[in-house]
PDB file of N, CA and C in Angstrom:
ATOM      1  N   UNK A   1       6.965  16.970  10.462  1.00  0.00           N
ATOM      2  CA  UNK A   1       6.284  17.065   9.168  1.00  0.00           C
ATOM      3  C   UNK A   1       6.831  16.003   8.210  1.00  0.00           C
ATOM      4  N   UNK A   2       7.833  16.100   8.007  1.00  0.00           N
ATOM      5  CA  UNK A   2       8.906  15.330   6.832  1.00  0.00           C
ATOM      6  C   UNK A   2       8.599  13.345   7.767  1.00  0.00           C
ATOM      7  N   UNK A   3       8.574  13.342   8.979  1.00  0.00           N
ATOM      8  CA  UNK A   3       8.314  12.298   9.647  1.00  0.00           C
ATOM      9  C   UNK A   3       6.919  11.544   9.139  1.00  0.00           C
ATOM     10  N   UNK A   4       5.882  12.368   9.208  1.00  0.00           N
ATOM     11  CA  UNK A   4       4.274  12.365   9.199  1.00  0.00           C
ATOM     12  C   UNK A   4       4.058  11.715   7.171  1.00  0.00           C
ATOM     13  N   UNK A   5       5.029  12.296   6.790  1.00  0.00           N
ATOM     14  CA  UNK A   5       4.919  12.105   5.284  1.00  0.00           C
ATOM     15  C   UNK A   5       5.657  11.205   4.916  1.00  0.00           C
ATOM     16  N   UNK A   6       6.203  10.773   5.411  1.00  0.00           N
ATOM     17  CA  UNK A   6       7.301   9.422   5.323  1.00  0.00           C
ATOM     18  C   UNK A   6       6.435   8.373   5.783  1.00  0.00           C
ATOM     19  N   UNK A   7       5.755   7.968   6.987  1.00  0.00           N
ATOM     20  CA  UNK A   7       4.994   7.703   7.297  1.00  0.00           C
ATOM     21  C   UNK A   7       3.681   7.207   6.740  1.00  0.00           C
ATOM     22  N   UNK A   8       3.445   8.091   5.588  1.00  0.00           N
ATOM     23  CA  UNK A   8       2.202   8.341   5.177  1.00  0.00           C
ATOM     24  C   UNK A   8       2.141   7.242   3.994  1.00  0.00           C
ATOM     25  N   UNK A   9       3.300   7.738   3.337  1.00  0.00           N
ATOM     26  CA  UNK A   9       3.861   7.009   1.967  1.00  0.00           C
ATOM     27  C   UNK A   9       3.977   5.889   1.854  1.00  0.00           C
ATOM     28  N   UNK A  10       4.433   5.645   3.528  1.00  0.00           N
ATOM     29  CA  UNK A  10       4.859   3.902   3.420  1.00  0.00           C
ATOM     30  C   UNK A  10       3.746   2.793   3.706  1.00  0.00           C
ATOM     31  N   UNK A  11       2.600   3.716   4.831  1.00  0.00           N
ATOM     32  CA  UNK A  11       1.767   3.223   4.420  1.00  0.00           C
ATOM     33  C   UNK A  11       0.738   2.695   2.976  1.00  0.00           C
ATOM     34  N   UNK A  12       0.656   3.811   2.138  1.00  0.00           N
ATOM     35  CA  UNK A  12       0.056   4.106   1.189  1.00  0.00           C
ATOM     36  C   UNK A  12       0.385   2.678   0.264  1.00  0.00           C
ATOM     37  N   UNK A  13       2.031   3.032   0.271  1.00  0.00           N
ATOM     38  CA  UNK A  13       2.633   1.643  -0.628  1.00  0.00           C
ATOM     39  C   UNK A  13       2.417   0.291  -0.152  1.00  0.00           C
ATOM     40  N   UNK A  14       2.467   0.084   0.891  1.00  0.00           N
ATOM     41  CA  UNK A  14       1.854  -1.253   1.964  1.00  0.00           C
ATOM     42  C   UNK A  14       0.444  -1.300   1.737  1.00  0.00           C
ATOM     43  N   UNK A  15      -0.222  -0.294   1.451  1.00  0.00           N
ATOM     44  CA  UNK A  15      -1.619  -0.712   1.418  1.00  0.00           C
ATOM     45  C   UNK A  15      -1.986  -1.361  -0.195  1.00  0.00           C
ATOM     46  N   UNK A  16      -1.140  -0.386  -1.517  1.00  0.00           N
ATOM     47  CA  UNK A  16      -1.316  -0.601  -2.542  1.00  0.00           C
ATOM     48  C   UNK A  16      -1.163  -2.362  -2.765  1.00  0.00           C
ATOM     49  N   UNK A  17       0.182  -2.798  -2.124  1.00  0.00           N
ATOM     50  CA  UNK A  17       1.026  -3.784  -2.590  1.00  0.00           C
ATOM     51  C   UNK A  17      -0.489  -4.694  -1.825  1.00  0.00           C
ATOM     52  N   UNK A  18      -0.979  -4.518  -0.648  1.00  0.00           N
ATOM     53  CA  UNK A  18      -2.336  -5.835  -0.268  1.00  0.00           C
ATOM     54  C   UNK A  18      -3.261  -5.314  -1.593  1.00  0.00           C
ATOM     55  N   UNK A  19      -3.706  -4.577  -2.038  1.00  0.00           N
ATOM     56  CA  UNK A  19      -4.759  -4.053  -2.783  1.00  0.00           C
ATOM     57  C   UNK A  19      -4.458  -5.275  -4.250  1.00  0.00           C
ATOM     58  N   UNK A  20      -2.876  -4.794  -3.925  1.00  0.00           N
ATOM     59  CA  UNK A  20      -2.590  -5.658  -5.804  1.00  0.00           C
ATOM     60  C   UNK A  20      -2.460  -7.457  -5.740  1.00  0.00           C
ATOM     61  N   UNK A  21      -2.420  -7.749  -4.768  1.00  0.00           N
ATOM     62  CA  UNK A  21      -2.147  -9.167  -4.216  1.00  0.00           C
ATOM     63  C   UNK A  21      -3.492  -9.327  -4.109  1.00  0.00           C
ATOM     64  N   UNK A  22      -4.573  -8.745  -3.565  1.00  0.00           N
ATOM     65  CA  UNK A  22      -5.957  -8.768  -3.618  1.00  0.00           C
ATOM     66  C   UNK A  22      -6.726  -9.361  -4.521  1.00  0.00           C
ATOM     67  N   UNK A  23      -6.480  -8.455  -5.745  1.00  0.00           N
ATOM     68  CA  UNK A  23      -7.050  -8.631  -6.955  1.00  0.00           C
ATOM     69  C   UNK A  23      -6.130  -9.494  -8.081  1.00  0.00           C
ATOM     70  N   UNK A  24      -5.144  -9.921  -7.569  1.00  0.00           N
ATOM     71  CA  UNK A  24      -4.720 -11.074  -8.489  1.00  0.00           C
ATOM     72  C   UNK A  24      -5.536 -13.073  -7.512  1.00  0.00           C
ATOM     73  N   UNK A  25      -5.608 -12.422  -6.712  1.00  0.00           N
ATOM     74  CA  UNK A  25      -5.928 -13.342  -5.846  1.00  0.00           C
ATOM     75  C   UNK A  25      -7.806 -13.787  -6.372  1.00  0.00           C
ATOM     76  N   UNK A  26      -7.726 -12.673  -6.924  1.00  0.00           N
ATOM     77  CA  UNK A  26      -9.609 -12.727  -7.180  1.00  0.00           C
ATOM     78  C   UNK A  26      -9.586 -13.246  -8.654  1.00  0.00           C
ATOM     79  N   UNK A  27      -8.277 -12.901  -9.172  1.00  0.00           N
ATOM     80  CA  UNK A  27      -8.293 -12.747 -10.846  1.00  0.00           C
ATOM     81  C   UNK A  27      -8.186 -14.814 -11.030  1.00  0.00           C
ATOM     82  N   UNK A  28      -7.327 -15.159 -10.559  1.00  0.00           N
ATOM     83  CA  UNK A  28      -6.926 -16.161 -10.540  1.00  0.00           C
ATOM     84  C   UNK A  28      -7.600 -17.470  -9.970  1.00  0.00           C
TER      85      UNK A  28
END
């Protein structure tokens, strides 16, 4: 469980951090 959610999170933050590089990339 505690594995699956660790997991989950780090994705989440890896996905945010392309999301925000994304849109500076568009901004610019």
């Amino acid at each position: 469980m505690f594995l699956t959610v660790h997991i989950g999170r780090s994705l989440l933050c890896h996905g945010y951090k392309l999301w925000y590089f994304n849109l500076l990339d568009t901004i610019s």
